[in-house]
Protein backbone atom coordinates (compact mmCIF):
# COMPACT_ATOMS: atom_id res chain seq x y z
CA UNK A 1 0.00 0.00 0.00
CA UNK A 2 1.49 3.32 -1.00
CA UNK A 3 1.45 5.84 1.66
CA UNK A 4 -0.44 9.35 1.31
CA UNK A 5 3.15 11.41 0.41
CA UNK A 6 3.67 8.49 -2.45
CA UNK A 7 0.40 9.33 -3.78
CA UNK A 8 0.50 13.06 -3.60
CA UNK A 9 3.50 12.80 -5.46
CA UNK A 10 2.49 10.52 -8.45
CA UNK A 11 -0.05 12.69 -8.61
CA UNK A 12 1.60 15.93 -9.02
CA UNK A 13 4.38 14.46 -11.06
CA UNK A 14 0.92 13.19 -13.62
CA UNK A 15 -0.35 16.31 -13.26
CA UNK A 16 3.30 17.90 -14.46
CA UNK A 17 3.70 16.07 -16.81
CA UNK A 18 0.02 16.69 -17.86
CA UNK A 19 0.77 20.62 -17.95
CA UNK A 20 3.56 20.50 -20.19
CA UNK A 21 1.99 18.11 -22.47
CA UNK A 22 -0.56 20.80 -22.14
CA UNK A 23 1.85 23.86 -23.18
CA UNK A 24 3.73 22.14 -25.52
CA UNK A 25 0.57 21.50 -28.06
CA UNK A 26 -0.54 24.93 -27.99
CA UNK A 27 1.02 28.35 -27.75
CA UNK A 28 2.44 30.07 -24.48
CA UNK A 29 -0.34 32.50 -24.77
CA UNK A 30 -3.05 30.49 -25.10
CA UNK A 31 -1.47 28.17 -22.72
CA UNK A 32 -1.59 30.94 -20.10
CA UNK A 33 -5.35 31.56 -20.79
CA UNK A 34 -6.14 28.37 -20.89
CA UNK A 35 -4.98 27.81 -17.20
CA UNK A 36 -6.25 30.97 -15.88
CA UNK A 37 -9.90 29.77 -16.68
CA UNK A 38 -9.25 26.85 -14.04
CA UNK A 39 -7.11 29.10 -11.39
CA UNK A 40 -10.21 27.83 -9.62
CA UNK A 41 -8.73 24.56 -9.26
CA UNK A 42 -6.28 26.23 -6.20
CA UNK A 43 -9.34 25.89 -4.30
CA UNK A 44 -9.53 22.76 -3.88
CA UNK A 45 -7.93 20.33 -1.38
CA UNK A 46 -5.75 19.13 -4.20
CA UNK A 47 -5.59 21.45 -7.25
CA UNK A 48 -4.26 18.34 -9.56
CA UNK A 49 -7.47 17.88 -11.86
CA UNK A 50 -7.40 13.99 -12.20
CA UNK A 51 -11.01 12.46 -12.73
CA UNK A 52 -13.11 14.92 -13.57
CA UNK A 53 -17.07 15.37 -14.52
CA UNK A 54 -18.62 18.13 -16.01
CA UNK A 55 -21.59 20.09 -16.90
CA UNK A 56 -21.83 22.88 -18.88
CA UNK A 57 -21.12 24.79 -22.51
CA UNK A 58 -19.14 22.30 -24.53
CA UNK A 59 -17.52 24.97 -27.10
CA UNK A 60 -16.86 27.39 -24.27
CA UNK A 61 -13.20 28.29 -22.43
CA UNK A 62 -13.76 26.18 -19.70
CA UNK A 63 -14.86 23.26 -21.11
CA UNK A 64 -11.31 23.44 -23.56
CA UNK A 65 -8.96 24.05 -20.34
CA UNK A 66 -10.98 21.01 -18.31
CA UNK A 67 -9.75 18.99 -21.53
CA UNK A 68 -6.15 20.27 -21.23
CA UNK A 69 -5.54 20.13 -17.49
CA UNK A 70 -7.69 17.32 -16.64
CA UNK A 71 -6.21 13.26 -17.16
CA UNK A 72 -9.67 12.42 -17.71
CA UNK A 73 -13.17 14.49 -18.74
CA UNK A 74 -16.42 12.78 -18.90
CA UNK A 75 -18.92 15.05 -20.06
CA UNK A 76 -22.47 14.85 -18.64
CA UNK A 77 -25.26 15.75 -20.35
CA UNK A 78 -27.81 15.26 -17.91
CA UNK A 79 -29.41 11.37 -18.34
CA UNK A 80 -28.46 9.05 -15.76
CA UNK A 81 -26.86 6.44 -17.79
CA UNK A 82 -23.96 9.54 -19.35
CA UNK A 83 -22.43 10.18 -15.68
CA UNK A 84 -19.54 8.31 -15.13
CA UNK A 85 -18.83 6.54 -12.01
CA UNK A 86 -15.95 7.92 -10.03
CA UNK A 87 -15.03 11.48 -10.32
CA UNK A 88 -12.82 13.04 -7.99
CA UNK A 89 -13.86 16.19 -9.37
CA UNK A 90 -17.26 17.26 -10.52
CA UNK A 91 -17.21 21.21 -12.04
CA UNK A 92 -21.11 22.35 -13.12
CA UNK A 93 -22.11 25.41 -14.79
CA UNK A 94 -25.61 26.56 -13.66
CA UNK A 95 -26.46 22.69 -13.39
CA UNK A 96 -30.29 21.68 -12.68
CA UNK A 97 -31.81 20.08 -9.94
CA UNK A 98 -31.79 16.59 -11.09
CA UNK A 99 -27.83 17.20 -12.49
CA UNK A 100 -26.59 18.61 -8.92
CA UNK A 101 -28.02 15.53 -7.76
CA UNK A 102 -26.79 12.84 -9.72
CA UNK A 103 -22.91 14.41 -9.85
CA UNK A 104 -22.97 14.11 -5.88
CA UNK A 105 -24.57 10.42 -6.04
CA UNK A 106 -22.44 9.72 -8.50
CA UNK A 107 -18.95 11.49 -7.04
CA UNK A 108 -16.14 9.43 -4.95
CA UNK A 109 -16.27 9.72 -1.27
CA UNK A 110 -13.80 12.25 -0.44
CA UNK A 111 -14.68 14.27 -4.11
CA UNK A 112 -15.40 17.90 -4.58
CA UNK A 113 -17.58 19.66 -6.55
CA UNK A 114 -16.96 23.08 -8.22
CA UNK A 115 -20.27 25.05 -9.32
CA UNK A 116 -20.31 28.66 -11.78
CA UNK A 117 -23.72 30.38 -11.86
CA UNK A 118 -24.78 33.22 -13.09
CA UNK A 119 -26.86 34.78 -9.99
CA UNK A 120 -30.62 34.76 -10.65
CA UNK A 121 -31.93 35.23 -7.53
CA UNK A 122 -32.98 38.67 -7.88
CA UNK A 123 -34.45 38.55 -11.00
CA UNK A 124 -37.92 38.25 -10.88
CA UNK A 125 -39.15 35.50 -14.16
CA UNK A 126 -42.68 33.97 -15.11
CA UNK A 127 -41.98 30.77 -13.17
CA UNK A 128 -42.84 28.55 -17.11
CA UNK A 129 -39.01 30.85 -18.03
CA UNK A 130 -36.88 29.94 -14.85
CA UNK A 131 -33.87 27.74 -15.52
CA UNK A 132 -34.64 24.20 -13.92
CA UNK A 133 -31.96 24.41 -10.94
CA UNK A 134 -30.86 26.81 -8.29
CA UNK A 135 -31.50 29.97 -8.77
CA UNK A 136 -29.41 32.16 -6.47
CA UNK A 137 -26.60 31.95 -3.14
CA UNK A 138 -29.58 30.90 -0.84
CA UNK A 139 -31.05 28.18 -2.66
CA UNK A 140 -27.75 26.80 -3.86
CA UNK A 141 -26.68 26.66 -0.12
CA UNK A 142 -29.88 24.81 0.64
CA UNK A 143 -29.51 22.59 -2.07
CA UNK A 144 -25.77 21.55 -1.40
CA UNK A 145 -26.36 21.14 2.36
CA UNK A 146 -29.96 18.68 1.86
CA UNK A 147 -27.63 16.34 -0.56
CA UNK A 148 -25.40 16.18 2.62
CA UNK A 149 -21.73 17.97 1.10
CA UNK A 150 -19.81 19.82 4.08
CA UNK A 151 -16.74 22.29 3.68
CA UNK A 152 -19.38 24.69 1.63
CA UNK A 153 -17.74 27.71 0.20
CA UNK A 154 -19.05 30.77 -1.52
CA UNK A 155 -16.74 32.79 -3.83
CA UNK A 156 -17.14 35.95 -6.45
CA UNK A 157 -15.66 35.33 -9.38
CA UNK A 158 -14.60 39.20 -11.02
CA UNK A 159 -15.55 40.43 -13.33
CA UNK A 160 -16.77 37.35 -14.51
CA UNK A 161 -15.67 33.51 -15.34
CA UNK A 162 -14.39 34.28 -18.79
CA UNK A 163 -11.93 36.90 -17.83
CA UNK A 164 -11.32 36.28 -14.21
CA UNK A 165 -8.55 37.79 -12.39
CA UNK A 166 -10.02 37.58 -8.67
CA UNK A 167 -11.71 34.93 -6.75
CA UNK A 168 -12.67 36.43 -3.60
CA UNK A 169 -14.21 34.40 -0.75
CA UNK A 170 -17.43 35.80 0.43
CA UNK A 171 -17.14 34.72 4.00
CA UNK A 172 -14.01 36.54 4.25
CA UNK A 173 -14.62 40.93 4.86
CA UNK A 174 -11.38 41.50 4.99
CA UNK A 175 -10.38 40.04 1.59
CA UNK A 176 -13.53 41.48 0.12
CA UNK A 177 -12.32 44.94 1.17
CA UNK A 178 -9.07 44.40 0.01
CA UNK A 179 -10.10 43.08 -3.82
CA UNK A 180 -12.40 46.53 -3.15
CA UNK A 181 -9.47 48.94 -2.22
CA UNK A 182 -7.59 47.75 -5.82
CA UNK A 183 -10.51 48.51 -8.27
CA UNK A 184 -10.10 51.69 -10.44
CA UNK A 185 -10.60 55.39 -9.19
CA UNK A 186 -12.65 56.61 -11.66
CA UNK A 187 -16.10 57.93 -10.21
CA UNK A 188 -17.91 54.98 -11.27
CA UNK A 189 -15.78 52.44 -9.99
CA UNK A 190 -15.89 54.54 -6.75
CA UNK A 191 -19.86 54.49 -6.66
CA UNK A 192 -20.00 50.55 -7.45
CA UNK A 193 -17.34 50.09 -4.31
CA UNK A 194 -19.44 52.54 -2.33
CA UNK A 195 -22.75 50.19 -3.58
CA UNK A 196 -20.89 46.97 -2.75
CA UNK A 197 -19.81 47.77 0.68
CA UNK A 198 -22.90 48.95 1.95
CA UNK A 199 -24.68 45.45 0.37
CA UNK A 200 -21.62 43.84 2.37
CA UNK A 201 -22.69 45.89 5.74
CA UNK A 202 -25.93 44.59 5.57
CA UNK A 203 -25.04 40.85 5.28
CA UNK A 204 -26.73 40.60 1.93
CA UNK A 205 -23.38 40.74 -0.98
CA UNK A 206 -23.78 36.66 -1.78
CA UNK A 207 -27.30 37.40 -3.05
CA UNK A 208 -26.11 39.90 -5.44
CA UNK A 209 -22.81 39.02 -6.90
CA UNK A 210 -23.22 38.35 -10.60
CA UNK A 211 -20.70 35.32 -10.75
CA UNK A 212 -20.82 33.30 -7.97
CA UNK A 213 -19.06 29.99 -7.53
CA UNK A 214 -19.46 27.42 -5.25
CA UNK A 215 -16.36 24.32 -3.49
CA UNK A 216 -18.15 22.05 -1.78
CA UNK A 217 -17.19 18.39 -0.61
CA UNK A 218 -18.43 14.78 -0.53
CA UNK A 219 -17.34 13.03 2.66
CA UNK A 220 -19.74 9.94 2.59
């Protein structure tokens, strides 16, 4: 039986070896973007993306770096029979109900899951319009704790997931005024600060951030 340092270590030398293979069939610069779109994966308890599931745009950025960085991508589509046994890693992009709950069914004990939404919940839709799934920090929360995954964390994602250059937790204040203190000085970056630390005063930022992502774990 290997012990745990063994394994950590085949696994970053994979993932190594991975990431060159990685730079070497594209370009340094689109290597470099390619890898920003999944800075996300420092998040997690070990950023090597080995088995991984996802959910989401199949021609967009992400999906292209998760087939880069990754030693294996199943894609789900959302049927039970297209979700592959296993994943150490599940990453969702405003998933539905019935997909949030099959990736964590599905997921190994010990696996983490990695959500991008788009925040809905204050938008006010004819209910016949609503995307099938969570709609906002609240429900998403909810959701995630009744299908029993611990270690929940919240993070904004700005400007957006495209062309991200912070992740900033949302339980932290202090590193939500610091991302704050290095926007621009221009009046209306001053009056969108000014906006987002009052929503941050009154305990209500997660509802509103536009890009809002989501670590959670699997420990059953």
């Amino acid at each position: 039986m290997n012990c745990p340092s063994t394994q950590f270590d085949k696994s970053l030398n994979a993932y190594s070896q991975l990431a060159l293979s990685a730079a070497e069939s594209i370009g340094s610069d689109e290597f470099l973007q390619a890898s920003r779109r999944v800075d996300w994966r420092f998040l997690l308890p070990n950023s090597a993306l080995r088995h991984v599931a996802y959910f989401g745009p199949q021609c967009g950025s992400l999906h292209d770096s998760l087939r880069l960085f990754s030693e294996s991508l199943s894609v789900i589509t959302g049927g039970r029979d297209d979700i592959v046994h296993g994943p150490d890693v599940v990453v969702l992009c405003n998933p539905t109900w019935n997909v949030l709950q099959l990736s964590v069914t599905f997921m190994n004990p010990g696996g983490v899951i990695y959500v991008e939404t788009t925040n809905r919940q204050h938008v006010s839709l004819p209910r016949v319009t609503r995307h099938p799934g969570p709609r906002g920090f609240a429900e998403y929360v909810d959701c995630m704790e009744q299908l029993g995954l611990t270690a929940i964390q919240a993070f904004w994602n700005w400007p957006d997931f495209e062309s991200c250059l912070e992740i900033v937790p949302l339980c932290d204040h202090k590193a939500i005024n610091y991302a704050l203190s290095r926007r621009g000085r221009g009046v209306g970056a001053t009056l969108k600060t000014a906006a987002v630390r009052c929503l941050l005063g009154f305990g209500v930022l997660p509802h509103f951030v536009p890009c809002l992502s989501f670590v959670a774990a699997k420990n059953w």
